[in-house]
C-alpha atoms as a PDB file:
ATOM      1  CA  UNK A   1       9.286  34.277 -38.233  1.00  0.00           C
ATOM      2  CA  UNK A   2       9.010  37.412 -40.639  1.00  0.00           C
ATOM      3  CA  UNK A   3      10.897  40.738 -39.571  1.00  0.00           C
ATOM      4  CA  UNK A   4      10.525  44.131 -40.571  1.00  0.00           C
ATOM      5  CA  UNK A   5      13.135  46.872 -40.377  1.00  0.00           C
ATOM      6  CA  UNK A   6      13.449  49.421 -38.190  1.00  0.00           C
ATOM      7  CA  UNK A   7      13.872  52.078 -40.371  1.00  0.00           C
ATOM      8  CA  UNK A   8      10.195  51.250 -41.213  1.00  0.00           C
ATOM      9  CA  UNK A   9       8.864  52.496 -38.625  1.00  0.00           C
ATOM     10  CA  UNK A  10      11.055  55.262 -37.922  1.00  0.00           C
ATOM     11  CA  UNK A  11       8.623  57.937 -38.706  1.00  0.00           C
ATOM     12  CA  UNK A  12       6.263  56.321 -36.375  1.00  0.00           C
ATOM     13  CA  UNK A  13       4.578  58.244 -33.639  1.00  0.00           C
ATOM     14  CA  UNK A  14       2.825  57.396 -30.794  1.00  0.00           C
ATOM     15  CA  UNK A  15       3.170  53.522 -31.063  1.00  0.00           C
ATOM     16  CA  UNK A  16       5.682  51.280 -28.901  1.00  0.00           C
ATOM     17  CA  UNK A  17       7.929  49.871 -30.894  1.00  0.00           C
ATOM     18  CA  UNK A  18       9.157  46.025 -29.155  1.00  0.00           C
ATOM     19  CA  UNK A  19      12.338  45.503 -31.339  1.00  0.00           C
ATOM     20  CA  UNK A  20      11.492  41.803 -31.763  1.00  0.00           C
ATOM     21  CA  UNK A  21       8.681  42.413 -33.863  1.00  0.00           C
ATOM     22  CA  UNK A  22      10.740  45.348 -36.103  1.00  0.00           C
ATOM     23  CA  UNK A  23      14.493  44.083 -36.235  1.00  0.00           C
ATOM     24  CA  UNK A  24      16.053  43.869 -39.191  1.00  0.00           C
ATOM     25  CA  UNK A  25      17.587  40.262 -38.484  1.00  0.00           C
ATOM     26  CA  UNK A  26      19.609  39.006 -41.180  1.00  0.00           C
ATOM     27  CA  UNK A  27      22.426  37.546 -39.871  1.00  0.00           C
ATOM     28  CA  UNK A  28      20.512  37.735 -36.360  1.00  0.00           C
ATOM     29  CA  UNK A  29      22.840  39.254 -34.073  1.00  0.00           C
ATOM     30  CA  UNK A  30      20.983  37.099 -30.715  1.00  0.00           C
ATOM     31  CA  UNK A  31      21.370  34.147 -32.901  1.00  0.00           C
ATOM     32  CA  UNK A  32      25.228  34.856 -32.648  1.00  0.00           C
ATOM     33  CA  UNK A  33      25.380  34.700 -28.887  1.00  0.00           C
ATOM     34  CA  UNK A  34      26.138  31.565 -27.403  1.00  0.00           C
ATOM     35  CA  UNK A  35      23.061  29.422 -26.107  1.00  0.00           C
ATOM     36  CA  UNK A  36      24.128  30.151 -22.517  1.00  0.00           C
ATOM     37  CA  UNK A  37      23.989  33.950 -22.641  1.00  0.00           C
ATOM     38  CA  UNK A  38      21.369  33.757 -24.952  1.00  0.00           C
ATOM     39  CA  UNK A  39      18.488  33.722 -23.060  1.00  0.00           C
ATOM     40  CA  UNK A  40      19.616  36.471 -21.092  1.00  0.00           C
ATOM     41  CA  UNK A  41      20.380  38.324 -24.046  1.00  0.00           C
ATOM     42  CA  UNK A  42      17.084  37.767 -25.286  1.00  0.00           C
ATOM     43  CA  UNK A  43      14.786  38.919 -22.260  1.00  0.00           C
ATOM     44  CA  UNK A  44      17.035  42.224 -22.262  1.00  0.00           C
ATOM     45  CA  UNK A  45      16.037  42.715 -25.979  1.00  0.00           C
ATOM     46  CA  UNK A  46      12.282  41.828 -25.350  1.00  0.00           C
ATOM     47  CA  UNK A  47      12.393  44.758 -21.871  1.00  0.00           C
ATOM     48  CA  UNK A  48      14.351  47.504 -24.610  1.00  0.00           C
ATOM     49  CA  UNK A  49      11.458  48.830 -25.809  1.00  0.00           C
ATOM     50  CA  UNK A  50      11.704  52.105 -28.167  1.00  0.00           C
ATOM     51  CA  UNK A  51       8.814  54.700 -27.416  1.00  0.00           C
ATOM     52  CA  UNK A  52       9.355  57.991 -29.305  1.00  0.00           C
ATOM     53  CA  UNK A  53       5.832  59.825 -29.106  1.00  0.00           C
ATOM     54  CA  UNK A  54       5.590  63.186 -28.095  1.00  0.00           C
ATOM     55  CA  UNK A  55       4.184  62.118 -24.768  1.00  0.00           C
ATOM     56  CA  UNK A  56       7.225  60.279 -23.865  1.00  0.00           C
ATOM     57  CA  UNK A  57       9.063  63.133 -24.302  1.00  0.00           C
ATOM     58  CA  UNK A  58       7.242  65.844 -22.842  1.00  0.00           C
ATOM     59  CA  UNK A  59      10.388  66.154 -20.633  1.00  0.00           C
ATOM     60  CA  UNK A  60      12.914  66.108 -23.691  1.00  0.00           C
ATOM     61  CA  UNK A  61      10.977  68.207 -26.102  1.00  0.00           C
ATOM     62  CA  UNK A  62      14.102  69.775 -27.605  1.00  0.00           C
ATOM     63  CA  UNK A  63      15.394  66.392 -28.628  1.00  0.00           C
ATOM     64  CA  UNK A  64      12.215  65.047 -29.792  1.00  0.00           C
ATOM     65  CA  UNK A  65      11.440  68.252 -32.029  1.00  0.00           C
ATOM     66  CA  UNK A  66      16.092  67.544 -33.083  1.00  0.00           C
ATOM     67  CA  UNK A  67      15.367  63.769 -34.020  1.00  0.00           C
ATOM     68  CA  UNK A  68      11.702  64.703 -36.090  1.00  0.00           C
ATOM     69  CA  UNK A  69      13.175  67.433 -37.807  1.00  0.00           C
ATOM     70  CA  UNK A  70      16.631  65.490 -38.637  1.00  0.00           C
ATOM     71  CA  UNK A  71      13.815  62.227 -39.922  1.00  0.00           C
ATOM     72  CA  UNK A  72      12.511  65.137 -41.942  1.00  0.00           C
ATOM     73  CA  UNK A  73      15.390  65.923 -44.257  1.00  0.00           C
ATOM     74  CA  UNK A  74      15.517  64.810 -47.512  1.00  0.00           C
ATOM     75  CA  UNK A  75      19.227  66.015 -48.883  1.00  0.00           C
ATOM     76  CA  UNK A  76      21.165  62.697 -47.975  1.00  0.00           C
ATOM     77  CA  UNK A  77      25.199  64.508 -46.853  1.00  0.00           C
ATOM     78  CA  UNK A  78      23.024  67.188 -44.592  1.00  0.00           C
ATOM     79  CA  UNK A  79      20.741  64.518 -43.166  1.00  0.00           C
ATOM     80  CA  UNK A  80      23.406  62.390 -42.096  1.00  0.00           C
ATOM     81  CA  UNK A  81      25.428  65.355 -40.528  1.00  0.00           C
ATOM     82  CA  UNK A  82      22.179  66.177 -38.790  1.00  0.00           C
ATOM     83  CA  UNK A  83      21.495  63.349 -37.862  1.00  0.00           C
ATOM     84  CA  UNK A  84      25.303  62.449 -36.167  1.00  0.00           C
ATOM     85  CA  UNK A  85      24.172  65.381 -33.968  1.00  0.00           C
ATOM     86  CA  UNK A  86      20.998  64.072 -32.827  1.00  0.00           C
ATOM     87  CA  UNK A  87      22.824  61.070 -32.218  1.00  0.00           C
ATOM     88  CA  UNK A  88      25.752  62.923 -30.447  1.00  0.00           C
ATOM     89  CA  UNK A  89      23.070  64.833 -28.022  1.00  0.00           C
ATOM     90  CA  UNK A  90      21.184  61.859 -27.426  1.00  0.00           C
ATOM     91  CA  UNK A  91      23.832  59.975 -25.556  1.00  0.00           C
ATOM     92  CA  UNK A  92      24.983  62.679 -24.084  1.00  0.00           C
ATOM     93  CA  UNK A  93      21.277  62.878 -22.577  1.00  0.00           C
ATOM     94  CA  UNK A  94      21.149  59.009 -22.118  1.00  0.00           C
ATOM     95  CA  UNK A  95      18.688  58.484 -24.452  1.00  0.00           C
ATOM     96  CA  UNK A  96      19.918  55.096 -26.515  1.00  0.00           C
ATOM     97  CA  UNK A  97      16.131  54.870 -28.108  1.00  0.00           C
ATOM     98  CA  UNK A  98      16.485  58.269 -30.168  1.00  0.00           C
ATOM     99  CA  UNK A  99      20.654  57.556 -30.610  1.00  0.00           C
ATOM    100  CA  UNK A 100      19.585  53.866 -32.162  1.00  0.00           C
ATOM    101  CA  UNK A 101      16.772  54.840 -34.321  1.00  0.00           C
ATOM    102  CA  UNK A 102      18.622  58.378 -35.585  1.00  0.00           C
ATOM    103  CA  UNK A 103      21.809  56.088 -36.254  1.00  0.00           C
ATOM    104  CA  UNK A 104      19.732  53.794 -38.231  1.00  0.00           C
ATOM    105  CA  UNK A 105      19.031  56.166 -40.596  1.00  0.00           C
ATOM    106  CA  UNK A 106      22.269  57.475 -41.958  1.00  0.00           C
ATOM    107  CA  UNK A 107      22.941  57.150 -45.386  1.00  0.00           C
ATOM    108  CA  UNK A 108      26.292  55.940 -45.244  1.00  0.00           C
ATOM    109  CA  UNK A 109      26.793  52.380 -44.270  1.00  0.00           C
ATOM    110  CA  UNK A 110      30.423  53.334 -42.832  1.00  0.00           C
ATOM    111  CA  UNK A 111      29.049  56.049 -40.900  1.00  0.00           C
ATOM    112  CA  UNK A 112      26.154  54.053 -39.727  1.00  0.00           C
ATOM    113  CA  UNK A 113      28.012  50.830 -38.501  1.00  0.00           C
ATOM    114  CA  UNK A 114      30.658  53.366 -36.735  1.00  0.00           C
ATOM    115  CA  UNK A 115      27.516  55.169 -34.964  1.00  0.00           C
ATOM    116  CA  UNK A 116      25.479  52.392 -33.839  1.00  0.00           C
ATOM    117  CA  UNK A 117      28.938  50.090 -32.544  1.00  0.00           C
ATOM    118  CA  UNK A 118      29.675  53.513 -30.376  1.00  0.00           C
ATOM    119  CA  UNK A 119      26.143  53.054 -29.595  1.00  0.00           C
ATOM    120  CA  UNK A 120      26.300  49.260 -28.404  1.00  0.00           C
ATOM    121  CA  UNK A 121      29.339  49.862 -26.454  1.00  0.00           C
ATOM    122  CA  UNK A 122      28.295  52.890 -24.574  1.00  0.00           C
ATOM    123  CA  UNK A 123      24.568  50.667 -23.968  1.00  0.00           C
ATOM    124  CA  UNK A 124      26.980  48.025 -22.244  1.00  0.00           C
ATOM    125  CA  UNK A 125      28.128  50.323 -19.558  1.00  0.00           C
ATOM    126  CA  UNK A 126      24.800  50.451 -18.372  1.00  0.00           C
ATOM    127  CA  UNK A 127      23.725  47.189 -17.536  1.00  0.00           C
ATOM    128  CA  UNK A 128      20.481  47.709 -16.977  1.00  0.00           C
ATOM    129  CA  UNK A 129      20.267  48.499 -20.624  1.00  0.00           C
ATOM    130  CA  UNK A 130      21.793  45.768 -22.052  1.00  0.00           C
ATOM    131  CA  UNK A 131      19.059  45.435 -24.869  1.00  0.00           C
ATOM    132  CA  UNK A 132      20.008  48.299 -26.780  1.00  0.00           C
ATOM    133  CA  UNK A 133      23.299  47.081 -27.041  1.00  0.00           C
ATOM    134  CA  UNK A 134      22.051  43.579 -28.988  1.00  0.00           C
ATOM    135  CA  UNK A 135      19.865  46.104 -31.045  1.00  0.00           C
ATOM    136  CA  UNK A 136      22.677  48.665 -32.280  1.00  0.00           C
ATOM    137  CA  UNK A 137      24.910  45.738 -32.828  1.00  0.00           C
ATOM    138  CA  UNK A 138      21.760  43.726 -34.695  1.00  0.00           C
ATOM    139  CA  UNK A 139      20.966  47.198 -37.032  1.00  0.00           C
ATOM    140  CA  UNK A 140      25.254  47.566 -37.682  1.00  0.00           C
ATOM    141  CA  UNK A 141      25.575  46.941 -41.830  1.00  0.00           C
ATOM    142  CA  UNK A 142      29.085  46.148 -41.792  1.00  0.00           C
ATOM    143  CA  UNK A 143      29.757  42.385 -40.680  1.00  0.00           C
ATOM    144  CA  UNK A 144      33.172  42.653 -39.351  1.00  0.00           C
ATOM    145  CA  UNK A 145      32.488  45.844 -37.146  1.00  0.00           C
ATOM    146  CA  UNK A 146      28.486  44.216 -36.071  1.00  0.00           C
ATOM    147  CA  UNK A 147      31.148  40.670 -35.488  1.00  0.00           C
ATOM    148  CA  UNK A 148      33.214  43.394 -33.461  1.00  0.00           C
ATOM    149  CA  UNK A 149      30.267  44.439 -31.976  1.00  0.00           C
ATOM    150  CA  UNK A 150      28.467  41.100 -30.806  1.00  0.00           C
ATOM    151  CA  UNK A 151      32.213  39.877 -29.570  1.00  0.00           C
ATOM    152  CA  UNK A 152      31.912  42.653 -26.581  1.00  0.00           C
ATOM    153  CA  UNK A 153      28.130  41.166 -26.017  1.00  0.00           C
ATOM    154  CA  UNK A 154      29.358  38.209 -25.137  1.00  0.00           C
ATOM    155  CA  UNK A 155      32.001  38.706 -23.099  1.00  0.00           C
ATOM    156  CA  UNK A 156      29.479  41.387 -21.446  1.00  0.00           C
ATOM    157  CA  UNK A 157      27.390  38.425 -20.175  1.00  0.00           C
ATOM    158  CA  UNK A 158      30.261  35.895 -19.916  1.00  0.00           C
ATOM    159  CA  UNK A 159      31.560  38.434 -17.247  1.00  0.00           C
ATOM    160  CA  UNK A 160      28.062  38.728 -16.056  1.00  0.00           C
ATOM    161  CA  UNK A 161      27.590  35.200 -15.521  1.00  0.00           C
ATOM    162  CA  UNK A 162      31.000  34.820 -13.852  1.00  0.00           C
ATOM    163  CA  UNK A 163      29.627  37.510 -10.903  1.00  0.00           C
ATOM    164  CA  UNK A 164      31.344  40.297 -12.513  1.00  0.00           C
ATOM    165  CA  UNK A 165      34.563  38.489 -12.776  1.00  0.00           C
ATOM    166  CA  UNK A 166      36.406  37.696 -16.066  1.00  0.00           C
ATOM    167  CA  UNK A 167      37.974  34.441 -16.895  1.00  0.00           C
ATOM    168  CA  UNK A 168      41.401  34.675 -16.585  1.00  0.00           C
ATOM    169  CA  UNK A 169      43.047  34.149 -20.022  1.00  0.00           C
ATOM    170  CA  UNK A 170      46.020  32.130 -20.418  1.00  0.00           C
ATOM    171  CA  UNK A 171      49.502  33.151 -21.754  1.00  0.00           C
ATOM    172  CA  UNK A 172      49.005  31.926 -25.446  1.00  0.00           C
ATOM    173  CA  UNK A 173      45.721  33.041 -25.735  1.00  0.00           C
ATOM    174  CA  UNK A 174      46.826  36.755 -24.423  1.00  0.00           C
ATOM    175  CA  UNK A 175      49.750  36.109 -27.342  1.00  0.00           C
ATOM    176  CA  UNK A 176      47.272  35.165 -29.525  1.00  0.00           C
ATOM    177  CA  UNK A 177      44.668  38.387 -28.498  1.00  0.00           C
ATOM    178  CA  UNK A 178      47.926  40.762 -29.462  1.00  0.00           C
ATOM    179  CA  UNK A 179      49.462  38.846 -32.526  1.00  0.00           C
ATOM    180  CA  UNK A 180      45.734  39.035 -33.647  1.00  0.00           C
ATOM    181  CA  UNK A 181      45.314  42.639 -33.416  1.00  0.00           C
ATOM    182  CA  UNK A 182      48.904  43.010 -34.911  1.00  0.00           C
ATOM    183  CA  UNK A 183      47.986  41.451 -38.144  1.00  0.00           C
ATOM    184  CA  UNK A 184      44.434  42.367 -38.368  1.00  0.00           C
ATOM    185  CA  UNK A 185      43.659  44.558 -41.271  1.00  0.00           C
ATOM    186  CA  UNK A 186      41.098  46.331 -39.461  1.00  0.00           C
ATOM    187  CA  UNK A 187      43.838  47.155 -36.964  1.00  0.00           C
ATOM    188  CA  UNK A 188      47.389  47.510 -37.478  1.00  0.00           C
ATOM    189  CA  UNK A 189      47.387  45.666 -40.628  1.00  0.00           C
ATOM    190  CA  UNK A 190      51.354  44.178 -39.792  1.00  0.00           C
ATOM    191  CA  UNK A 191      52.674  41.450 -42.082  1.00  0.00           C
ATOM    192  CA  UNK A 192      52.961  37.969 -40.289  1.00  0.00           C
ATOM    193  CA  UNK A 193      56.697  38.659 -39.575  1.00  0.00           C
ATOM    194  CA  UNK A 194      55.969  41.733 -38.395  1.00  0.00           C
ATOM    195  CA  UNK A 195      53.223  40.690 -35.904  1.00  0.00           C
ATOM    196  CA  UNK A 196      54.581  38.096 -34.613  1.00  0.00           C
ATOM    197  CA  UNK A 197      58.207  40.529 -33.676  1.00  0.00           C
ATOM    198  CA  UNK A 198      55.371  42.872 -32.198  1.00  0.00           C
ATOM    199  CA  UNK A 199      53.618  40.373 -29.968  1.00  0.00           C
ATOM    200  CA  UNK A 200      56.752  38.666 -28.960  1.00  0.00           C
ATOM    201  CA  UNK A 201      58.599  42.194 -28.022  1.00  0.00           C
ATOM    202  CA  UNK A 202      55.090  43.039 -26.335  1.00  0.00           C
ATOM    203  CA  UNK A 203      55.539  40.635 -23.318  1.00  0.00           C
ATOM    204  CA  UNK A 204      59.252  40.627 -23.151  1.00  0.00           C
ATOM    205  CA  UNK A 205      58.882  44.500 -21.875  1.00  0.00           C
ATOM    206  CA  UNK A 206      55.026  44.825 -20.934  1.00  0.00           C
ATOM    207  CA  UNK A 207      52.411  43.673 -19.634  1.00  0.00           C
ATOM    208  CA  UNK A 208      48.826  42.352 -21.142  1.00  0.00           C
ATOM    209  CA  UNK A 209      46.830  45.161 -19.330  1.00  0.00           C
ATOM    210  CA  UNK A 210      49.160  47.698 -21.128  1.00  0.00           C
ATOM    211  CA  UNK A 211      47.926  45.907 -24.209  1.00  0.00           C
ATOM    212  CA  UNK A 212      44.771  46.578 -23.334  1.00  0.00           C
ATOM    213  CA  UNK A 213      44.828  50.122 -22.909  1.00  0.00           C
ATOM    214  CA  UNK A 214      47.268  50.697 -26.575  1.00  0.00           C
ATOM    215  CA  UNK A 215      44.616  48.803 -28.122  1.00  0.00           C
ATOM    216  CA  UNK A 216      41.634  51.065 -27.014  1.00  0.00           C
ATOM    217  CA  UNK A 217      44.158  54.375 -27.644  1.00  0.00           C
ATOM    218  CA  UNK A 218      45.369  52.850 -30.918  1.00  0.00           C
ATOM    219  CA  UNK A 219      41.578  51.978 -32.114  1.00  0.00           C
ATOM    220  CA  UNK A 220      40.365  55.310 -31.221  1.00  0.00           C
ATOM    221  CA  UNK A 221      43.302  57.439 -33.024  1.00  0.00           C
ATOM    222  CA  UNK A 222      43.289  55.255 -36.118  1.00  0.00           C
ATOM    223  CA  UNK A 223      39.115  55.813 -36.478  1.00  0.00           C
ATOM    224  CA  UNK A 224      38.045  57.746 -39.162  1.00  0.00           C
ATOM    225  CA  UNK A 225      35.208  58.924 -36.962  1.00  0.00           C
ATOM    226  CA  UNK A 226      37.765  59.782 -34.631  1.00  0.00           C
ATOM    227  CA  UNK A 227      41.062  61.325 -34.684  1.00  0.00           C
ATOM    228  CA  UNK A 228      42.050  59.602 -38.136  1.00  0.00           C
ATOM    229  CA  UNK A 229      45.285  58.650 -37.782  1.00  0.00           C
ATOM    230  CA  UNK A 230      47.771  55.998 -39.911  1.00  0.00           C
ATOM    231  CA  UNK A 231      48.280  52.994 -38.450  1.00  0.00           C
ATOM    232  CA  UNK A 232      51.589  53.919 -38.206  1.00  0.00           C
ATOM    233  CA  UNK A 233      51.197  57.324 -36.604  1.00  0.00           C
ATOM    234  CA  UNK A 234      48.487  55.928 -34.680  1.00  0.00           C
ATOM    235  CA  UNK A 235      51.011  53.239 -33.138  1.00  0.00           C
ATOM    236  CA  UNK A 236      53.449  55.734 -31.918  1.00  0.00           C
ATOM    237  CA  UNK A 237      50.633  57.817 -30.450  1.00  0.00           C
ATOM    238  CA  UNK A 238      49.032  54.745 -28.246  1.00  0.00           C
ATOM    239  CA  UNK A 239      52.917  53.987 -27.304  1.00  0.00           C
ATOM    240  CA  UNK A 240      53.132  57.381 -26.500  1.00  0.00           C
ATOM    241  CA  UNK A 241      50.188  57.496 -24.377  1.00  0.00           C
ATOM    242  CA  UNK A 242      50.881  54.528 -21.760  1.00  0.00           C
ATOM    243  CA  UNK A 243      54.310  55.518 -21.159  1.00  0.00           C
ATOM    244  CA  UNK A 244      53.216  59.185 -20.158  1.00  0.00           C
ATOM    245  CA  UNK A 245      49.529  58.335 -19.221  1.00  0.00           C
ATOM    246  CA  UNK A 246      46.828  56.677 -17.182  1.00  0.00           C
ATOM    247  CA  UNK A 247      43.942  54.807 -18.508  1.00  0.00           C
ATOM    248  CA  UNK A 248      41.746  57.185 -16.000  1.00  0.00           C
ATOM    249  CA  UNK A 249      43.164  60.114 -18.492  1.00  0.00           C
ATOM    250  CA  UNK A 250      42.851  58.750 -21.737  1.00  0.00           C
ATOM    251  CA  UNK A 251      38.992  58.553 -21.221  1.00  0.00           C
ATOM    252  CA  UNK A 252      39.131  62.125 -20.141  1.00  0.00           C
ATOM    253  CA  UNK A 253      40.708  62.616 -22.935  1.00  0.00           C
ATOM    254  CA  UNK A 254      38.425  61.046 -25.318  1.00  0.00           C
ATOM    255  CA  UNK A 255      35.546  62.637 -24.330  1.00  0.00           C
ATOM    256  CA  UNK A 256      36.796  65.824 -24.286  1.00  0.00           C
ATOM    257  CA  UNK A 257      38.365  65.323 -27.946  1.00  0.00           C
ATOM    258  CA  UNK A 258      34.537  63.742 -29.109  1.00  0.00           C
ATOM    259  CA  UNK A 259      32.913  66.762 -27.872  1.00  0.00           C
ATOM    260  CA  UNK A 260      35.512  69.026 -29.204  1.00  0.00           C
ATOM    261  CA  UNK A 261      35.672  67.391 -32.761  1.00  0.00           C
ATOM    262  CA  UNK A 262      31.970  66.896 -33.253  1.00  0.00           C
ATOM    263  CA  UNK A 263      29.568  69.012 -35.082  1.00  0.00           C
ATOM    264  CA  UNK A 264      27.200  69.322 -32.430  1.00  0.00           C
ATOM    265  CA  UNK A 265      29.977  70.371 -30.043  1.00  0.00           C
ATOM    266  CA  UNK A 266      32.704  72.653 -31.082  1.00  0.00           C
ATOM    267  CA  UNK A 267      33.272  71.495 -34.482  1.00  0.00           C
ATOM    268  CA  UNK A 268      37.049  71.645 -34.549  1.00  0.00           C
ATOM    269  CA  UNK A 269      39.360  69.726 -36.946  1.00  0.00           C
ATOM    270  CA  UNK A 270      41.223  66.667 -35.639  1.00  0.00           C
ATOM    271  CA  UNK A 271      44.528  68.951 -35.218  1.00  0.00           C
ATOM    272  CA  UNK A 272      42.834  71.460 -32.540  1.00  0.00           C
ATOM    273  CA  UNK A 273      40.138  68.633 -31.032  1.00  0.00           C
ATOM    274  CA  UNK A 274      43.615  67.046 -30.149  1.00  0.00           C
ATOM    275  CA  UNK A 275      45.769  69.775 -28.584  1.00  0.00           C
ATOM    276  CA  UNK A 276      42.082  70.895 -26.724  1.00  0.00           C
ATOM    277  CA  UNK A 277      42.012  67.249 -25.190  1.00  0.00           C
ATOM    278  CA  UNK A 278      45.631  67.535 -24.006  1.00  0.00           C
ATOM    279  CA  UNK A 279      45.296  70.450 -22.720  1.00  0.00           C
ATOM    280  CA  UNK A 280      42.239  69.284 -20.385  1.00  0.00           C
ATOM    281  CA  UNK A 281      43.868  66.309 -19.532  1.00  0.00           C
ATOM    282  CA  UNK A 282      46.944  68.228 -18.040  1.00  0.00           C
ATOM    283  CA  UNK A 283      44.484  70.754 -16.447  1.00  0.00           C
ATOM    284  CA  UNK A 284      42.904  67.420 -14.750  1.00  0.00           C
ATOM    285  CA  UNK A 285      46.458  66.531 -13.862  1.00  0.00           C
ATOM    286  CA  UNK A 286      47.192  69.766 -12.211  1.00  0.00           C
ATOM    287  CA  UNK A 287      44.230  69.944 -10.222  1.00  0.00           C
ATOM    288  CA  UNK A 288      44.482  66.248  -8.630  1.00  0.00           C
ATOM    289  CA  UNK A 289      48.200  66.958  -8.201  1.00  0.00           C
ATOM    290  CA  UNK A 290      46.981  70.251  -6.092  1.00  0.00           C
ATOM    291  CA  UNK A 291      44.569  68.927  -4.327  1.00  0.00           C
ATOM    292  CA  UNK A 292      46.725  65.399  -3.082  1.00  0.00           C
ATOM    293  CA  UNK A 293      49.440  68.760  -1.987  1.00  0.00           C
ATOM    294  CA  UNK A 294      46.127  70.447   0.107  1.00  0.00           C
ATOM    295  CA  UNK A 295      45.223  67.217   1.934  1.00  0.00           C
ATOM    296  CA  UNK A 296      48.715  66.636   2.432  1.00  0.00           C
ATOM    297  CA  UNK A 297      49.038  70.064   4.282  1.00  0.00           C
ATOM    298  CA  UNK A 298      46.089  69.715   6.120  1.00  0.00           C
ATOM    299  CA  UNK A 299      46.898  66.185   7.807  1.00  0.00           C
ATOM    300  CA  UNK A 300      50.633  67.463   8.780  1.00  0.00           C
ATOM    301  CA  UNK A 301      49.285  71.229   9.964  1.00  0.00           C
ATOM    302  CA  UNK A 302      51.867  72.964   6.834  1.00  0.00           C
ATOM    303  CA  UNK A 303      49.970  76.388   5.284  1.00  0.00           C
ATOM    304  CA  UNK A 304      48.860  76.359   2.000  1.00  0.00           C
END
């Protein structure tokens, strides 16, 4: 079966676009998923259709007339900025259509795979959406971050399958999960010697879901979409933040830092997105802390 790409038919108006009949599909990301899932997988991609017409988006005018003016462009660096704000808005909105076909047209391949795996992963959290998240992944240039990306497809449906339950992993392979990561290049990029001293301190003092949380904090402070950190600064700062803070915080603290970084938020630099994010986290703190003291006084009749 021939394919075309997406970006195509990007300029395309008034025409549903089935992403079956456009992907670009070379390696094909639903080939990737195991047979079991695959189906699934499949019928999501086949309901994840992309209209972008301006009657679709009579109600979202301002980001329709954002994404055709960004398509527009010709200069490559300002297209690409422009078009990491369309993208930005976009899933703010909840629109993963305009966020996958903007991110599809970046310039830069780095850029692009980073923007359309943030893409896949946010289209996971809303099940009912599934689709895009095979799409973003199937569009990503890079193989090891679209590998990275089709990884948390399928153990999206393998957790789907189960009833919403994950299979529970066994002690090597949650040693193997954290010497992996360890050594990875893409990650901390530790010697052999030196993963294998980090994985086996790991579970002599913590636990696996502790892992799990200094590997999201790590991954997002050693991004260079993100707060661009050494692996090695990075390291202390994900140490740093599940000894002093709760998973619940670090995502308020990512969004705020996202919003506070990016150029169609308050285009800070990494140094001021950072102290920003803190700062709302401990504001978040203070106000739970304040309000578990005002239900406290209510129940035993103290004044407030």
């Amino acid at each position: 079966m021939k394919f075309r790409t997406i970006a195509e038919i990007v300029g395309i108006v008034g025409v549903i676009i089935a992403f079956l009949e456009y992907a670009k599909v070379e390696p094909n990301a639903l080939d990737k998923i195991p047979e079991v899932y695959r189906e699934k997988a499949e019928a999501a991609v086949k309901s994840s259709e992309i209209v972008i017409d301006l009657e679709s988006y009579k109600d979202k005018i301002d980001l329709y007339n954002l994404y055709r003016a960004a398509m527009a462009m010709d200069d490559g660096h300002s297209k690409d900025l422009q078009i990491q704000k369309v993208v930005d808005i976009a899933l703010r909105k909840g629109d993963l259509k305009i966020a996958i076909s903007s991110a599809n047209a970046i310039d830069s391949d780095h850029t692009k795979s980073i923007t359309l795996s943030d893409i896949s992963q946010k289209a996971l959290n809303i099940p009912e959406q599934s689709g895009y998240a095979v799409i973003a992944a199937e569009l990503i240039p890079s193989s090891h971050t679209k590998s990275l990306a089709i990884g948390k497809i399928v153990q999206f449906y393998e957790v789907k399958a189960r009833g919403g339950k994950p299979r529970e992993l066994s002690n090597i392979e949650k040693y193997k999960i954290v010497y992996k990561f360890a050594d990875s290049l893409a990650n901390m990029n530790k010697n052999e010697a030196d993963a294998k001293a980090f994985a086996d301190s790991w579970f002599l003092k913590r636990s696996y879901d502790d892992f799990l949380l200094f590997r999201e904090v790590f991954t997002f402070a050693d991004s260079t979409a993100n707060m661009d950190m050494s692996e090695e600064i990075a390291e202390i700062f994900a140490f740093r933040w599940i000894d002093n803070y709760t998973p619940e915080e670090f995502y308020i603290f990512k969004d705020v830092f996202t919003f506070a970084d990016s150029s169609a938020g308050m285009s800070m630099d990494e140094n001021e997105a950072e102290i920003f994010a803190f700062k709302k986290v401990h504001e978040h703190r203070s106000e739970i802390k304040t309000n578990k003291s005002s239900k406290r006084d209510a129940v035993t009749g103290a004044p407030s």
